[in-house]
Each structure stands twice: as structure tokens, then as C-alpha cells.
Protein backbone atom coordinates (compact mmCIF):
# COMPACT_ATOMS: atom_id res chain seq x y z
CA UNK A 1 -39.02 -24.69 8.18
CA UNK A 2 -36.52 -22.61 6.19
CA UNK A 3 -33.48 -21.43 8.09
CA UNK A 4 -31.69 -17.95 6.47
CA UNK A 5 -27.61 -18.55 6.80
CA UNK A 6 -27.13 -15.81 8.59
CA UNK A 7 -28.81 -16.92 12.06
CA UNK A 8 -26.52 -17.40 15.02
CA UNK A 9 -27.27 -20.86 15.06
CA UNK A 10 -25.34 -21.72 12.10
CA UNK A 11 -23.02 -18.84 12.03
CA UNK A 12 -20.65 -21.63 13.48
CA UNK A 13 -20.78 -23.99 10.52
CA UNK A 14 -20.66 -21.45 8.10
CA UNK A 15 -16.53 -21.24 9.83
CA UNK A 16 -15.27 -24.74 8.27
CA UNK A 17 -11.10 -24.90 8.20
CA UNK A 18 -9.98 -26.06 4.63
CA UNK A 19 -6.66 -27.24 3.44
CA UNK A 20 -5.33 -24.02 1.67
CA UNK A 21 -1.89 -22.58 0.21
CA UNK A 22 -0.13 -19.07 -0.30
CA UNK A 23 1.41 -17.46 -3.15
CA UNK A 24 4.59 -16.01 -1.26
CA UNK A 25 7.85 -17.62 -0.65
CA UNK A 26 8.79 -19.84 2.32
CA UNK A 27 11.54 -17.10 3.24
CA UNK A 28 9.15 -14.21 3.24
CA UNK A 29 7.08 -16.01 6.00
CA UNK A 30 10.32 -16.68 8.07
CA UNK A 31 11.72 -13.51 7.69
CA UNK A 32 8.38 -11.74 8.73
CA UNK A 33 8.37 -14.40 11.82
CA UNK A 34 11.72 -13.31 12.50
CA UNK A 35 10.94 -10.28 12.63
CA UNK A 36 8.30 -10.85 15.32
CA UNK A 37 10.36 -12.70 17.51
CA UNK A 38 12.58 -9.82 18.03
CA UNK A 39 9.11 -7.72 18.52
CA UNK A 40 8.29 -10.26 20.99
CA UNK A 41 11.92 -10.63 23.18
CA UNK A 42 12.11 -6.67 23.23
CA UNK A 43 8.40 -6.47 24.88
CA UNK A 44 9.37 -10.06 26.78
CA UNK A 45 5.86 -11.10 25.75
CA UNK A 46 4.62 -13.70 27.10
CA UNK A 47 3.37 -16.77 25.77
CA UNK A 48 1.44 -16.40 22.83
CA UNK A 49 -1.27 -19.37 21.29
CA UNK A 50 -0.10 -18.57 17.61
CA UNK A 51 3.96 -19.08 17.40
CA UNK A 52 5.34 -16.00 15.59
CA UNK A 53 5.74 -18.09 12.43
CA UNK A 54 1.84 -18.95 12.62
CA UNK A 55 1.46 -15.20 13.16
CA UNK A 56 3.43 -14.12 10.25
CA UNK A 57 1.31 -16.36 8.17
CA UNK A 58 -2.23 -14.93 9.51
CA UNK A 59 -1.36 -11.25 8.71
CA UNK A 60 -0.02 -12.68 5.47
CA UNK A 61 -2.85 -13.87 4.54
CA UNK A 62 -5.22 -11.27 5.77
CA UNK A 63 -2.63 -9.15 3.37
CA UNK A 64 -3.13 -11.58 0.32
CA UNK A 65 -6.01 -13.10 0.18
CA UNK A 66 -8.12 -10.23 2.11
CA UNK A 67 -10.21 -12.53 4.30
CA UNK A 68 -12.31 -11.67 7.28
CA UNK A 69 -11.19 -12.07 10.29
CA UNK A 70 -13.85 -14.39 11.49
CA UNK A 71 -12.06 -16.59 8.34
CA UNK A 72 -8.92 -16.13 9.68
CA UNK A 73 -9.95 -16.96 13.37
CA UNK A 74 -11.37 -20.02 12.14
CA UNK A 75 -8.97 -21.24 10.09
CA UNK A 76 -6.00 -20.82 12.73
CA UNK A 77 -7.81 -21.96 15.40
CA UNK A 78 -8.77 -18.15 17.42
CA UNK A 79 -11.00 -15.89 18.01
CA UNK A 80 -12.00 -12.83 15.65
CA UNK A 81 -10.91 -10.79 18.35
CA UNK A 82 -7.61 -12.44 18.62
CA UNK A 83 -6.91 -12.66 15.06
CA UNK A 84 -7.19 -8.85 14.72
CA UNK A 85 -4.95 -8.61 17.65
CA UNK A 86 -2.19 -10.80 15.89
CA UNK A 87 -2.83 -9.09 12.04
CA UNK A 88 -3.02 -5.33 14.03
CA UNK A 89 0.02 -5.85 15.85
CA UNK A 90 2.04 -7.60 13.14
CA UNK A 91 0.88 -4.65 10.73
CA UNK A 92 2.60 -1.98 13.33
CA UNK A 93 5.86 -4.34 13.17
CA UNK A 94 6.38 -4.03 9.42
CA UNK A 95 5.30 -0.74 8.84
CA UNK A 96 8.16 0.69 11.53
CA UNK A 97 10.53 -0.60 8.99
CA UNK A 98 9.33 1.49 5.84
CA UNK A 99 11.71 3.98 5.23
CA UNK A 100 10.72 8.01 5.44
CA UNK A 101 11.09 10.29 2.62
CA UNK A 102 14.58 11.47 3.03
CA UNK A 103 15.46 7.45 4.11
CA UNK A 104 13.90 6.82 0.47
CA UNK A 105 15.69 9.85 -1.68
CA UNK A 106 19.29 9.00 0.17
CA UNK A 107 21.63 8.60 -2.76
CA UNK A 108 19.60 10.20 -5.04
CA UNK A 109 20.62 13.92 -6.49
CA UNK A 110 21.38 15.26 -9.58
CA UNK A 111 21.54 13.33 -12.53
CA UNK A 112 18.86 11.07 -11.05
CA UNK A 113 15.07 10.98 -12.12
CA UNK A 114 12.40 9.27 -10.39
CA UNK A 115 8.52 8.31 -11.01
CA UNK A 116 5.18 10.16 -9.08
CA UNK A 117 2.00 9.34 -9.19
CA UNK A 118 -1.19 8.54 -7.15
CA UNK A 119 -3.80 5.99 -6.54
CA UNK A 120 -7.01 5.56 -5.04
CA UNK A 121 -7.48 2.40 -2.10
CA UNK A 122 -10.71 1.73 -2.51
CA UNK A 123 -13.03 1.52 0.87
CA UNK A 124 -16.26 -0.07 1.43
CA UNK A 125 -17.35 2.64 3.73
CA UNK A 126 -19.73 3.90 1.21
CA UNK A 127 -21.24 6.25 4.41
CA UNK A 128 -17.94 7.83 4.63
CA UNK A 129 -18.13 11.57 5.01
CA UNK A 130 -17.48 13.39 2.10
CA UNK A 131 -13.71 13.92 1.95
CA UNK A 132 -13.52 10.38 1.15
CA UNK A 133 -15.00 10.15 -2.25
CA UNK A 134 -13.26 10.53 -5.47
CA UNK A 135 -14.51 12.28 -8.21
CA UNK A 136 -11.84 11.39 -10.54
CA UNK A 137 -12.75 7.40 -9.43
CA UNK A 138 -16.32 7.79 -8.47
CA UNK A 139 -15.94 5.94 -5.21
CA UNK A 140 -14.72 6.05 -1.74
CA UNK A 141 -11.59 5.22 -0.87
CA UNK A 142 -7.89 6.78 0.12
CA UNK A 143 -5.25 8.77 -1.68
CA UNK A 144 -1.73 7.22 -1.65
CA UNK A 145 1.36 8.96 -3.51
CA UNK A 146 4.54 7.06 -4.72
CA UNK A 147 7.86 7.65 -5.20
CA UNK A 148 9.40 4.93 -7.79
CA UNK A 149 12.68 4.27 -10.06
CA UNK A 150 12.32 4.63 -13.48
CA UNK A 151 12.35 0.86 -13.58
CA UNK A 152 8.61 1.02 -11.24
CA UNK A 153 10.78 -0.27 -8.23
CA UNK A 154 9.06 1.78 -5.23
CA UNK A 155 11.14 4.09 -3.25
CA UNK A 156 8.14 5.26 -1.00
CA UNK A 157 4.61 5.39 -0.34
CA UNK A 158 2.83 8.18 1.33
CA UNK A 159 0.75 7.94 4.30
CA UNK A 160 -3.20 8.03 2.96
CA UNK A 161 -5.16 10.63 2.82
CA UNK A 162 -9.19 11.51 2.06
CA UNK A 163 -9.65 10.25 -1.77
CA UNK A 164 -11.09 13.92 -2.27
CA UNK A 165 -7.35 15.04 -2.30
CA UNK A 166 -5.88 16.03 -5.68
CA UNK A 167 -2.42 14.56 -6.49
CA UNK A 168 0.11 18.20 -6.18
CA UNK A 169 -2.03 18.94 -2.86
CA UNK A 170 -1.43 15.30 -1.85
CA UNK A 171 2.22 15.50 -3.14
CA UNK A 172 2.89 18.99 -1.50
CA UNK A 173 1.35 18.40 2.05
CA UNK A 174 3.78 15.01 1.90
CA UNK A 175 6.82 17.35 1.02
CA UNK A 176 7.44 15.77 -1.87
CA UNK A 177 8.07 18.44 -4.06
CA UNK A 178 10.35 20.18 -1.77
CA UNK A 179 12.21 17.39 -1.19
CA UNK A 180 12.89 16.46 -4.74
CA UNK A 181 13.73 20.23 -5.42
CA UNK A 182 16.05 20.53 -2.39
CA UNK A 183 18.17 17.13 -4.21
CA UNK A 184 17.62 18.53 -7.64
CA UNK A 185 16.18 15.17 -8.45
CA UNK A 186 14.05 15.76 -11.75
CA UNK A 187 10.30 14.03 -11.32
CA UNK A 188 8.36 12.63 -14.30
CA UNK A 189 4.62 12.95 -13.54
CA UNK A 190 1.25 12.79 -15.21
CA UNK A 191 -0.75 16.10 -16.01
CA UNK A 192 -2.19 16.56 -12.15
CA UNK A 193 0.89 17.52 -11.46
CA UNK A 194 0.61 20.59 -13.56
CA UNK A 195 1.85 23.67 -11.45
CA UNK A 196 4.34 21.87 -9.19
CA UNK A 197 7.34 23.89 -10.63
CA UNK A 198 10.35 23.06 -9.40
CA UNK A 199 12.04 19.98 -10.96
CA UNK A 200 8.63 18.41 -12.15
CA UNK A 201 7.72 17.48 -15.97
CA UNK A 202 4.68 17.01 -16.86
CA UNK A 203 3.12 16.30 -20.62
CA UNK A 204 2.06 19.20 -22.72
CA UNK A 205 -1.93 19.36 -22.85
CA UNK A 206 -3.16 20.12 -26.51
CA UNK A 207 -0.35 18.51 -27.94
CA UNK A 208 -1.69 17.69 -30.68
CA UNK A 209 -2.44 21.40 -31.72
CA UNK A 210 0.64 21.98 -30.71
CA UNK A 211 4.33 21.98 -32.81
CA UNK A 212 5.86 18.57 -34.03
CA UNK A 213 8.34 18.34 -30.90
CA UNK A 214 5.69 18.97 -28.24
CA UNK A 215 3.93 15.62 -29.99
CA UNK A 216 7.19 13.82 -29.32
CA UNK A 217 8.00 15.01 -25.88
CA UNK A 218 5.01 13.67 -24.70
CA UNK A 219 5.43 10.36 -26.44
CA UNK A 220 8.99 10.48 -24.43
CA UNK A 221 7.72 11.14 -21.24
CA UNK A 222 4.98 8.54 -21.42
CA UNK A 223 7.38 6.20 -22.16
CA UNK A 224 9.25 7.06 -19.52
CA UNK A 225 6.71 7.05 -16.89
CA UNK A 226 5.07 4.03 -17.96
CA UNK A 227 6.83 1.72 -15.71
CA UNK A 228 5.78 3.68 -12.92
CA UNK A 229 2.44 2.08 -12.85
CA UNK A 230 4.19 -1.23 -11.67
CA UNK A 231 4.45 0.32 -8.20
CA UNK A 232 1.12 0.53 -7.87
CA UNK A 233 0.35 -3.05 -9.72
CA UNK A 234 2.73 -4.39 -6.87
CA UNK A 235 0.72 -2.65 -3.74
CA UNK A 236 -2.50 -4.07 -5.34
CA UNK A 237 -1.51 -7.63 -5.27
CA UNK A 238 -2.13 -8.16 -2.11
CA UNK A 239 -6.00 -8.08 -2.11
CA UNK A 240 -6.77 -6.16 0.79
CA UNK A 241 -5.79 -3.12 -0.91
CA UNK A 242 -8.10 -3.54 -3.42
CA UNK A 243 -10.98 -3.50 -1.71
CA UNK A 244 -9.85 -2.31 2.23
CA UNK A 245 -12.63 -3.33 4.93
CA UNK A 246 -10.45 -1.47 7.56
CA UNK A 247 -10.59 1.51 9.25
CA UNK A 248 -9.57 4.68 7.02
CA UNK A 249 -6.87 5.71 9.51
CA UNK A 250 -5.25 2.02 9.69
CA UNK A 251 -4.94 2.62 5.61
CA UNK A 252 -1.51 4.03 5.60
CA UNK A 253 -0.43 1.60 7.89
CA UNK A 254 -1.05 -0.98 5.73
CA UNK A 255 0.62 0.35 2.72
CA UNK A 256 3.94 0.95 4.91
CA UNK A 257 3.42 -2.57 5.55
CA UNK A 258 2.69 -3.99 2.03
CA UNK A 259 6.00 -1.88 1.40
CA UNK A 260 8.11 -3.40 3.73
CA UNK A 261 7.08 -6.81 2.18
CA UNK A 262 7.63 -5.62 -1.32
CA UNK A 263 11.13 -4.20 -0.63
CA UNK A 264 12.84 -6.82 2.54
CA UNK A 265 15.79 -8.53 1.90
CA UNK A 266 14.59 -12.11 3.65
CA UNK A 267 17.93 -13.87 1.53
CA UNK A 268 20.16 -13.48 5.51
């Protein structure tokens, strides 16, 4: 008698704990611990089975390595239910510590110039309603904006929206465009951006039909908004975010999160 893998009666030993390891430093585990702790003594939780350390390092490696939670439950010793408890709440923690737009463009002005651009989070809600597919991508997912320094350091990451959502909609209804005009803050972007106005470049389209400095412009600006794509490159290391099994409107909390990771100073 032939037994499929997927019956209840050895869902159990399909969950085997293995020795494993993480590629993020020591300090960014403490420092994301410590930052629970204080999470913890301002709600004066209660005890807790997973220490705040062992907590950090679940949601970490939900984050990184973009396992299940039945994986993580198993390999730390909890429930499913109770690892998406720890990973949900831990999510909420780091994300209250992304900064805002204005938090992001502080300093910034005149004289400055920064990087824009969107990307698509892929979903695997294939069913999703419409709004959530991508023609440009030809899949589901979310639309996320950035804000980076010319080096690709992010500044900020939009919340997520439908992946239907062209870049100047998604960069208008995020104030984006307003705010950079407001600063005076000049914005290198690619051609979806045509029609923003205000301090916004964009390349030429038909350059090449077009006079010999039009041709160099856009080799200039591509240059210039190349390292751009690093932000993005960054936000996609951590695997859940390349594939996101999560609800659509827990997206954007997971960026802000991913964010706060990226950016934390964990050296104090």
C-alpha cells in the first residue's frame, strides 16, 4: 500500500528540525531582540515560550530564507499558529521605525538629487482580483516606489499598492512628486515617469532620431540612475519578497520592515 506525503498521518514527519545557519550578522539579531524587549516591557507582556532573541531570529528567518510557517514552528519548537503570532508581531515592531516621507527627504533641498523608481513584489495569489496583475510583469503581485541616493542607498519605500498601478499614479497618490517639488530636490527617473513635471528628468524617447546631445543626455542620466536599482536588489534579498505567500495588505508592512533592517544602526 502506497501512502501520498501529503496525508495527515505523516504530515508530522515531513516537520524534521535540522541544524541550520543565517546569513546576517550576530548584531542585527541582538539589535532586533532589543528592540523587542522594549516592545515587550512597554506592553508588560507576559511570559513568552520564545525569548525575544529566539523571536528576532524566527521573523529573521521567515524574512530570509522565506519558509513556511509550519517550517518555522517546527524548527523552533511552536505551533504554526504561534509562529505567525511571533513573525506578525515582530513585523509591526520594525516597520514603526521606518521613517515617513518628509522623515526620509529631511536634509535634503536644493542642490540635492535623488533616485525613483518602482518594482513589482511578486504574489502567489494567482486568483487575485484584477487590480493585482501587472501587465508590464505579466504576473500578480504589488507595486512598491523608492526613494534612493544617487549611491542606491534607500531613503524610503512606499506602502504597496495593486501591481495594476503605473509608476507617476503610484508616485503621485504617495506624494512623492509634491514633496520633491515643495524641497526643490531634482528626481532622476526612468521613462514612466514621463509627465510628472515638476523637478523630474526623465530620458528622451526617440533619441536616437533625435540631435547628438539628446543621445548623450540619456547616456548621462542612465548612468546616473543606474545605481538606483541597488535599492531594490537590497529589498529582494530577503526571499520573502521575492515570492510573498502573505496577505496583499501585510505587503507594505513587510517592506517597512525589510527597510528598517536594511537601514538600523545595531553598532550601540
Amino acid at each position: 500500500m502506497v501512502i501520498p506525503l501529503s496525508t495527515p498521518a505523516t504530515e508530522g514527519a515531513l516537520l524534521v528540525p535540522y541544524p541550520a545557519t543565517l546569513d546576517v550578522p550576530r548584531e542585527l539579531v541582538e539589535h532586533v531582540a532589543w528592540l523587542l524587549y522594549e516592545h515587550r516591557q512597554a506592553r508588560n507582556t507576559r511570559w513568552r515560550k520564545l525569548g525575544c532573541f529566539q523571536q528576532a531570529l524566527l521573523t529573521l528567518v521567515h524574512l530570509r530564507k522565506n519558509e513556511t510557517f509550519s517550517q518555522l514552528g517546527a524548527g523552533f519548537g511552536i505551533s504554526q499558529a504561534t509562529a505567525w503570532r511571533y513573525v506578525d508581531e515582530t513585523l509591526d515592531v520594525l516597520a514603526g521605525w521606518a521613517p515617513d516621507l518628509h522623515e526620509a527627504l529631511t536634509g535634503l533641498g536644493e542642490g540635492n538629487h535623488v533616485i525613483v523608481d518602482g518594482t513589482l513584489i511578486p504574489t502567489d495569489r494567482i486568483r487575485a482580483d484584477d487590480p493585482y496583475y501587472s501587465m508590464k510583469h505579466r504576473k500578480h503581485g504589488m507595486n512598491v516606489q523608492v526613494i534612493a541616493r544617487p549611491d542606491g542607498t534607500p531613503l524610503w519605500f512606499s506602502r504597496a499598492t495593486p501591481g495594476h498601478t503605473h509608476d507617476l499614479t503610484a508616485a503621485r497618490a504617495h506624494g512623492i512628486v509634491q514633496a520633491c517639488l515643495t524641497r526643490q530636490i531634482l528626481v532622476l527617473a526612468d521613462r514612466a515617469y514621463q509627465g510628472a513635471g515638476a523637478t523630474f528628468r526623465t530620458p528622451y524617447y526617440h533619441h536616437r532620431e533625435q540631435p547628438t546631445h539628446y543621445q548623450q543626455f540619456n547616456r548621462d542620466h542612465a548612468r546616473l540612475r543606474a545605481p538606483g536599482e541597488r535599492a531594490f536588489a537590497q529589498l529582494k534579498s530577503w526571499r520573502l519578497l521575492r515570492r510573498a505567500r502573505c496577505s496583499t495588505r501585510r505587503i507594505g508592512t513587510v517592506v517597512q520592515a525589510v527597510h528598517t533592517l536594511l537601514t538600523c544602526n545595531y553598532s550601540g
